[in-house]
C-alpha atoms as a PDB file:
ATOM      1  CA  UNK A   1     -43.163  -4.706   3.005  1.00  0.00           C
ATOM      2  CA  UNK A   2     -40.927  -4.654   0.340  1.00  0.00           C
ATOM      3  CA  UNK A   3     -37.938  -7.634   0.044  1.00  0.00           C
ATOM      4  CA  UNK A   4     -34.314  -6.616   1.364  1.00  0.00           C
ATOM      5  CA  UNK A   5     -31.453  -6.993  -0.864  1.00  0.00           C
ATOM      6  CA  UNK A   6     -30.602 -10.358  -2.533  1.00  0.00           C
ATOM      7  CA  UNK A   7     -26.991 -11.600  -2.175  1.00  0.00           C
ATOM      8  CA  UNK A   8     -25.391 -13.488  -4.985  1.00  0.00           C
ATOM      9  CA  UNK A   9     -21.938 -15.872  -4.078  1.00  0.00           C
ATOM     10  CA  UNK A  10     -19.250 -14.231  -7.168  1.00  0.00           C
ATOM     11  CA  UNK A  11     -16.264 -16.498  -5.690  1.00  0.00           C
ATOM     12  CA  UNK A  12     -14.924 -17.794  -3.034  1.00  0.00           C
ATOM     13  CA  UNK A  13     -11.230 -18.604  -2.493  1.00  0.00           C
ATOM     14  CA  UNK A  14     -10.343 -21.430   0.182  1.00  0.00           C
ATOM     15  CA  UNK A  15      -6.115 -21.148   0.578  1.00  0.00           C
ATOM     16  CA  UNK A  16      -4.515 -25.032   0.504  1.00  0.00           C
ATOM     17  CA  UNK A  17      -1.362 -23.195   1.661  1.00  0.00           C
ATOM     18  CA  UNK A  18       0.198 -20.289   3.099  1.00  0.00           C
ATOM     19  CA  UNK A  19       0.152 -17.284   0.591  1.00  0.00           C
ATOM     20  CA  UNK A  20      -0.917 -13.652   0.143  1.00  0.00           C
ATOM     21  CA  UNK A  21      -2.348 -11.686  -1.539  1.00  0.00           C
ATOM     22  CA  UNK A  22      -5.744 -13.187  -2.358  1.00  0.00           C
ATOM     23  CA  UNK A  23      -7.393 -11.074  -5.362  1.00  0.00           C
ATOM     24  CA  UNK A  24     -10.590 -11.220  -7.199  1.00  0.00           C
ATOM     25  CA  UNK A  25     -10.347 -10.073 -10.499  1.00  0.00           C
ATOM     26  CA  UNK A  26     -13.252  -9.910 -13.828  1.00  0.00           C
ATOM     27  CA  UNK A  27     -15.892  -8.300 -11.170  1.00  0.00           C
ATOM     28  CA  UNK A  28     -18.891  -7.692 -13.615  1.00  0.00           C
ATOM     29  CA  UNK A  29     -21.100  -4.300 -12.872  1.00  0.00           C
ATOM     30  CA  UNK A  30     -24.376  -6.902 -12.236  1.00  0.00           C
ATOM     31  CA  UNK A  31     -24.974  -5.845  -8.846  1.00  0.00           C
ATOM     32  CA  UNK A  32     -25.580  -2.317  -7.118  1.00  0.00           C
ATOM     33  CA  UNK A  33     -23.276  -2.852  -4.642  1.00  0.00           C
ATOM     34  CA  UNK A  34     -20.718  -5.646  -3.115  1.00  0.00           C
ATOM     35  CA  UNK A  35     -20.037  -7.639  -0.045  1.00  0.00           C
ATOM     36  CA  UNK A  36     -16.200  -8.729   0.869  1.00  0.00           C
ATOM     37  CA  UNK A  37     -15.596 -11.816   3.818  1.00  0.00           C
ATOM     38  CA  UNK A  38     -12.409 -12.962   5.023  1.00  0.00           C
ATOM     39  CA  UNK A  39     -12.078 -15.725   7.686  1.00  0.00           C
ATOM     40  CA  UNK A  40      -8.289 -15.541   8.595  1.00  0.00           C
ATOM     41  CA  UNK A  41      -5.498 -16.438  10.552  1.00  0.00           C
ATOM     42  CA  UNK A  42      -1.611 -15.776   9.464  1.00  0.00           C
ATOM     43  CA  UNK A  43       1.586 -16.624  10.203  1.00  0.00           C
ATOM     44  CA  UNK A  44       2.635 -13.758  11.979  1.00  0.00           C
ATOM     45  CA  UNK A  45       0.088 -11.604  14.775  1.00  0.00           C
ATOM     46  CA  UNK A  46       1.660  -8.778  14.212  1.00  0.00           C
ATOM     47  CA  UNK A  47      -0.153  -8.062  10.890  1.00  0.00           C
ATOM     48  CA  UNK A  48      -3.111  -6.105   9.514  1.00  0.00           C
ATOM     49  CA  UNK A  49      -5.421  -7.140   6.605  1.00  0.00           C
ATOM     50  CA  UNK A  50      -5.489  -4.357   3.793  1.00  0.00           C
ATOM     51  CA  UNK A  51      -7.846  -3.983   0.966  1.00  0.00           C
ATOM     52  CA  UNK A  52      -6.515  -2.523  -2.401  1.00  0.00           C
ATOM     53  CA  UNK A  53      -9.145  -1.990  -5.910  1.00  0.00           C
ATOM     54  CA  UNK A  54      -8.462  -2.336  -9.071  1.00  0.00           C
ATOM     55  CA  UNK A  55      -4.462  -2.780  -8.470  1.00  0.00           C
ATOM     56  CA  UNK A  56      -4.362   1.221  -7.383  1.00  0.00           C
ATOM     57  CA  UNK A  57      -1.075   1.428  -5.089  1.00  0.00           C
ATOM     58  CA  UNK A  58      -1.385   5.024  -4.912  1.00  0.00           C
ATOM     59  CA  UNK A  59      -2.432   7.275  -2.043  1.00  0.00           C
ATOM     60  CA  UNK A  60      -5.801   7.197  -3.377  1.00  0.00           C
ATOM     61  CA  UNK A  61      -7.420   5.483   0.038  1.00  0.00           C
ATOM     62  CA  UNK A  62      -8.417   6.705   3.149  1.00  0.00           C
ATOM     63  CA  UNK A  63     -10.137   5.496   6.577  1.00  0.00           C
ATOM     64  CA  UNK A  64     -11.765   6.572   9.612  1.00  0.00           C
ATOM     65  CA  UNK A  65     -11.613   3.676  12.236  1.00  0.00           C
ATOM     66  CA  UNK A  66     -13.108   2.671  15.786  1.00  0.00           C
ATOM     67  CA  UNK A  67     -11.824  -0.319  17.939  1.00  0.00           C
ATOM     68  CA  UNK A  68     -12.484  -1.742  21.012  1.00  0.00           C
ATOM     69  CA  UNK A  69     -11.558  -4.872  23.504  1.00  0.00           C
ATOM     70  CA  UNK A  70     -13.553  -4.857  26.345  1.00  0.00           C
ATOM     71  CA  UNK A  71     -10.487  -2.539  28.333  1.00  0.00           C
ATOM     72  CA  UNK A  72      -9.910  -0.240  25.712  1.00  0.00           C
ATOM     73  CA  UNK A  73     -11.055   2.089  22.407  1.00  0.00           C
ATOM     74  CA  UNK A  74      -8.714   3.679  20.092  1.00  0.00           C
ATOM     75  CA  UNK A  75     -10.234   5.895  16.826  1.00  0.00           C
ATOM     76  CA  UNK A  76      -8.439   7.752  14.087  1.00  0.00           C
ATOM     77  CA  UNK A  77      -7.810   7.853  10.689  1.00  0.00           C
ATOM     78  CA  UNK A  78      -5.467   7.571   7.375  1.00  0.00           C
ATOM     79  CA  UNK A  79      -5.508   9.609   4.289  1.00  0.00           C
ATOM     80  CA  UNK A  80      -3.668   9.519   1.740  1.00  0.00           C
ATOM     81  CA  UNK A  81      -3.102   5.958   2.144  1.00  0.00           C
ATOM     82  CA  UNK A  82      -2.267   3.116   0.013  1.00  0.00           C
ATOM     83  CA  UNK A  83      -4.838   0.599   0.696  1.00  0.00           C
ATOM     84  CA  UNK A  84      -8.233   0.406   3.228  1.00  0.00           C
ATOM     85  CA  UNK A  85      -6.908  -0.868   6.229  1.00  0.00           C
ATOM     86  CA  UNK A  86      -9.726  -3.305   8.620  1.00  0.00           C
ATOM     87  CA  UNK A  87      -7.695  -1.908  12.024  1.00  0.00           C
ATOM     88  CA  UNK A  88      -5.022  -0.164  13.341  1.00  0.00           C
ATOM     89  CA  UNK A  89      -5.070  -1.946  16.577  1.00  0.00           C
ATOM     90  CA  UNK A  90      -5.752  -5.377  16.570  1.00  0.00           C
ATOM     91  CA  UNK A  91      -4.063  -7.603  14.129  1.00  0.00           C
ATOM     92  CA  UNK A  92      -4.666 -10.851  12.837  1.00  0.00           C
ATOM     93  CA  UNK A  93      -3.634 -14.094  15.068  1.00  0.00           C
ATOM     94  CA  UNK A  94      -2.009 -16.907  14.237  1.00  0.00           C
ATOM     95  CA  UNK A  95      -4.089 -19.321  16.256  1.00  0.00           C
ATOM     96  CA  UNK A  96      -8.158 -17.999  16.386  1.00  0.00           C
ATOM     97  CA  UNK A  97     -10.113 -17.430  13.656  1.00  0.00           C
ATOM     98  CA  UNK A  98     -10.654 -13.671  12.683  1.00  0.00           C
ATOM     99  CA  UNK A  99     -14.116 -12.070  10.312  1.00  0.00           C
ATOM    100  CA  UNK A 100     -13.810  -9.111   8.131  1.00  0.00           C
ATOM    101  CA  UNK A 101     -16.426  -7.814   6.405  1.00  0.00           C
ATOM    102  CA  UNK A 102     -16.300  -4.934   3.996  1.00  0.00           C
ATOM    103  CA  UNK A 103     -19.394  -3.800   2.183  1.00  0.00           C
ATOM    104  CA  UNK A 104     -18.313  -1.715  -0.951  1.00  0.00           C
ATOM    105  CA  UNK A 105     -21.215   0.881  -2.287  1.00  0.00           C
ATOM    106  CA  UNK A 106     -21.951   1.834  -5.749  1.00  0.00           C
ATOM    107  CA  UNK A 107     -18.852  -0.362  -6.807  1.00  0.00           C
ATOM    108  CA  UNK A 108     -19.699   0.419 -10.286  1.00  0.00           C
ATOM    109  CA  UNK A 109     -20.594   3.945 -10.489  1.00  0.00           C
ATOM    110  CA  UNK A 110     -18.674   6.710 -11.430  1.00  0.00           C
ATOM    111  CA  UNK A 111     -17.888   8.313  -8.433  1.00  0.00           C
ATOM    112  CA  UNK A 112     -15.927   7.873  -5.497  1.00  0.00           C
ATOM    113  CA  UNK A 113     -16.074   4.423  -3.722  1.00  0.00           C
ATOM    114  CA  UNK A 114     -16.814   3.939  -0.469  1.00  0.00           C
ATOM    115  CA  UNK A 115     -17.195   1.378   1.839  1.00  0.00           C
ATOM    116  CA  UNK A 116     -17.794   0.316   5.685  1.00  0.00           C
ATOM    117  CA  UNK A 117     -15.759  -2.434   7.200  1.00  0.00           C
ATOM    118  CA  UNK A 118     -16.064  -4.719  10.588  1.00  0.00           C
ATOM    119  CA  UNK A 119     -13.501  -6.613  11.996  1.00  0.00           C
ATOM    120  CA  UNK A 120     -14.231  -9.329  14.980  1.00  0.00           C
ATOM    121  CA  UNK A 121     -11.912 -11.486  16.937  1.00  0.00           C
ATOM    122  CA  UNK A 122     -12.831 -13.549  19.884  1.00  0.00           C
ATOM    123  CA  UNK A 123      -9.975 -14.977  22.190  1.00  0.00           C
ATOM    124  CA  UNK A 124     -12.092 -16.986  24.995  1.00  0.00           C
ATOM    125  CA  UNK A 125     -13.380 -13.984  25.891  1.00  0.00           C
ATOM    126  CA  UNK A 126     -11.194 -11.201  25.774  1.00  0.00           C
ATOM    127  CA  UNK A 127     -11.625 -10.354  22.090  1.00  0.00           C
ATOM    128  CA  UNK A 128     -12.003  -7.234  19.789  1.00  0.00           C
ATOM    129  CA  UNK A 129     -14.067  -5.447  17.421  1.00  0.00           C
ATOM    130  CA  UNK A 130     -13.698  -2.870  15.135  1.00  0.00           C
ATOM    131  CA  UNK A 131     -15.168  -0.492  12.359  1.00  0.00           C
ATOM    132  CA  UNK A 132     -14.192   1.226   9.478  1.00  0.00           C
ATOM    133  CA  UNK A 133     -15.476   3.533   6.875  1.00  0.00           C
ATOM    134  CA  UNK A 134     -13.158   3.873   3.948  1.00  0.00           C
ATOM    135  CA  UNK A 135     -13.036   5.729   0.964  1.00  0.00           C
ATOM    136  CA  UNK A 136     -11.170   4.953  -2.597  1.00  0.00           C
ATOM    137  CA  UNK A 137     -10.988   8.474  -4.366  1.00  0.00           C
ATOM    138  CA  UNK A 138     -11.070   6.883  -8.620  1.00  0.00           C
ATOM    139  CA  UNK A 139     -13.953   7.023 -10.460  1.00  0.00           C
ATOM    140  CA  UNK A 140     -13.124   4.159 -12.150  1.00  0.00           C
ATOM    141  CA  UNK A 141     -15.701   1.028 -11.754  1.00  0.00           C
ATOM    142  CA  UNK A 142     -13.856  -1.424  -9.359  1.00  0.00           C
ATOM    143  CA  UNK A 143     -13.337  -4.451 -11.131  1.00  0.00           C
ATOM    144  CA  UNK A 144     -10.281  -6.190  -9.218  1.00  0.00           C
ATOM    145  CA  UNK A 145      -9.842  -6.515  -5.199  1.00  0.00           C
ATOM    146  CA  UNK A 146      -6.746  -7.250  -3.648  1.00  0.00           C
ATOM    147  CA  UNK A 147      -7.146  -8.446   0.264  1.00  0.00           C
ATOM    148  CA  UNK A 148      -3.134  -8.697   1.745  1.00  0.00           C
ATOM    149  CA  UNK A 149      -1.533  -8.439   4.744  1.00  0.00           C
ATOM    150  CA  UNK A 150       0.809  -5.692   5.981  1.00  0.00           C
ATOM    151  CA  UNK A 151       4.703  -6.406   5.817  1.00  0.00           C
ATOM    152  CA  UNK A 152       5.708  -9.857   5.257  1.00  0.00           C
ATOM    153  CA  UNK A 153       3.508 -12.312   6.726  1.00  0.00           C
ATOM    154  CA  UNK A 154       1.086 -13.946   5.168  1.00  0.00           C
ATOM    155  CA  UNK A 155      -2.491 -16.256   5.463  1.00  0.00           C
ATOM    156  CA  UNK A 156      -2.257 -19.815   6.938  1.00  0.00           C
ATOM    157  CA  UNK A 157      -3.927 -22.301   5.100  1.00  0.00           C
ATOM    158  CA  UNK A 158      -7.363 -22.536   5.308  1.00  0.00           C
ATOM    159  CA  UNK A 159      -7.947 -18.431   5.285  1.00  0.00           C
ATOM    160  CA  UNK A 160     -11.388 -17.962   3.132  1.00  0.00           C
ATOM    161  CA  UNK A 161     -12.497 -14.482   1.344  1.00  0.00           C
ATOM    162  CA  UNK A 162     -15.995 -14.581   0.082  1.00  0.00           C
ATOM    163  CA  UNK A 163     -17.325 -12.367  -2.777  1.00  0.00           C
ATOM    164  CA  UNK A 164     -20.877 -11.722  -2.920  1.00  0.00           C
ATOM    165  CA  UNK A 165     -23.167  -9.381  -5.333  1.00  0.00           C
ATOM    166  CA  UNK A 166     -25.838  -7.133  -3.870  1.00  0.00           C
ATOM    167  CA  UNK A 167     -28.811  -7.411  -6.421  1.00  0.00           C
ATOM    168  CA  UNK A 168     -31.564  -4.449  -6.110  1.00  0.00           C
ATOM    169  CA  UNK A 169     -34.547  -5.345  -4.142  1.00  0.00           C
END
C-alpha cells in the first residue's frame, strides 16, 4: 500500500493581541497542494472568516456552501465574490474556540484554484458545522493568503492559522 501524503508545517502565526488580517506571504511552489488552519475566536459574533490569495480583491472568488446545527441546514452559494467565505450562517464567537480548515489544490499550477473548506464550532452541545468548496478564477500560482474577518471586528488574542505543505506521496 502505497504512503498517503506527507504534511510539512510552512508557518504558523499565534496572535499576542487583537488584530486582523493574518496573511502568509513568500509561499514557495514545493508542495502539490496546501493545507490552511485557523483556531479562532473574535471580538465580535457577528463575523465571518474570509480567505483572500495573492492580495486579489476582485470578484474573482466564488463558493458553494452547506451548514448545519443539529435544528437546521442552510446551502447556497456566491459568485462573483471578493474573497472564499468558511459560512454564511454561523459566525465566529467571542467566547468558544472555532476550526477552519481549507485545503487549497494545485496551489501552484496554472489553472484555476480550488479548494474545500470545513468549519466546526461546538457550544456544549448545540454546535455547527459546515462545508465549502470554493473556487479562485487566476491562473496565477498563489503565493500570499490573507485569512480576515468580515466588517470590523477582528481575532482575540490567542487566534492561530497554521500553514502546512502537501508533499507527493
Amino acid at each position: 500500500m502505497p504512503a498517503g501524503p506527507t504534511y510539512e508545517k510552512i508557518a504558523t502565526t499565534t496572535l499576542g493581541s487583537a488584530s486582523t488580517p493574518i496573511t502568509f506571504n513568500s509561499i514557495t511552489s514545493a508542495y502539490t497542494d496546501l493545507r490552511l488552519v485557523v483556531v479562532v475566536t473574535s471580538t465580535s459574533s457577528a463575523t465571518n472568516v474570509q480567505v483572500q490569495f495573492n492580495s486579489d480583491t476582485g470578484t474573482n472568488y466564488s463558493s458553494t456552501y452547506l451548514n448545519g446545527n443539529g435544528t437546521a441546514a442552510a446551502s447556497g452559494r456566491n459568485t462573483s465574490a471578493t474573497n472564499i467565505q468558511f459560512t454564511d450562517v454561523t459566525a465566529t464567537s467571542t467566547t468558544v474556540p472555532q476550526m477552519y480548515t481549507l485545503d487549497i489544490f494545485s496551489y501552484a499550477g496554472s489553472t484555476f484554484k480550488t479548494a474545500l473548506g470545513t468549519s466546526s464550532q461546538d457550544y456544549n452541545g448545540s454546535g455547527s458545522s459546515a462545508s465549502i468548496v470554493g473556487l479562485w478564477r487566476s491562473t496565477s500560482a498563489i503565493n500570499s493568503i490573507t485569512i480576515k474577518t468580515s466588517g470590523a471586528p477582528t481575532f482575540s488574542t490567542g487566534t492561530t492559522a497554521t500553514l502546512y505543505g502537501i508533499l507527493k506521496a
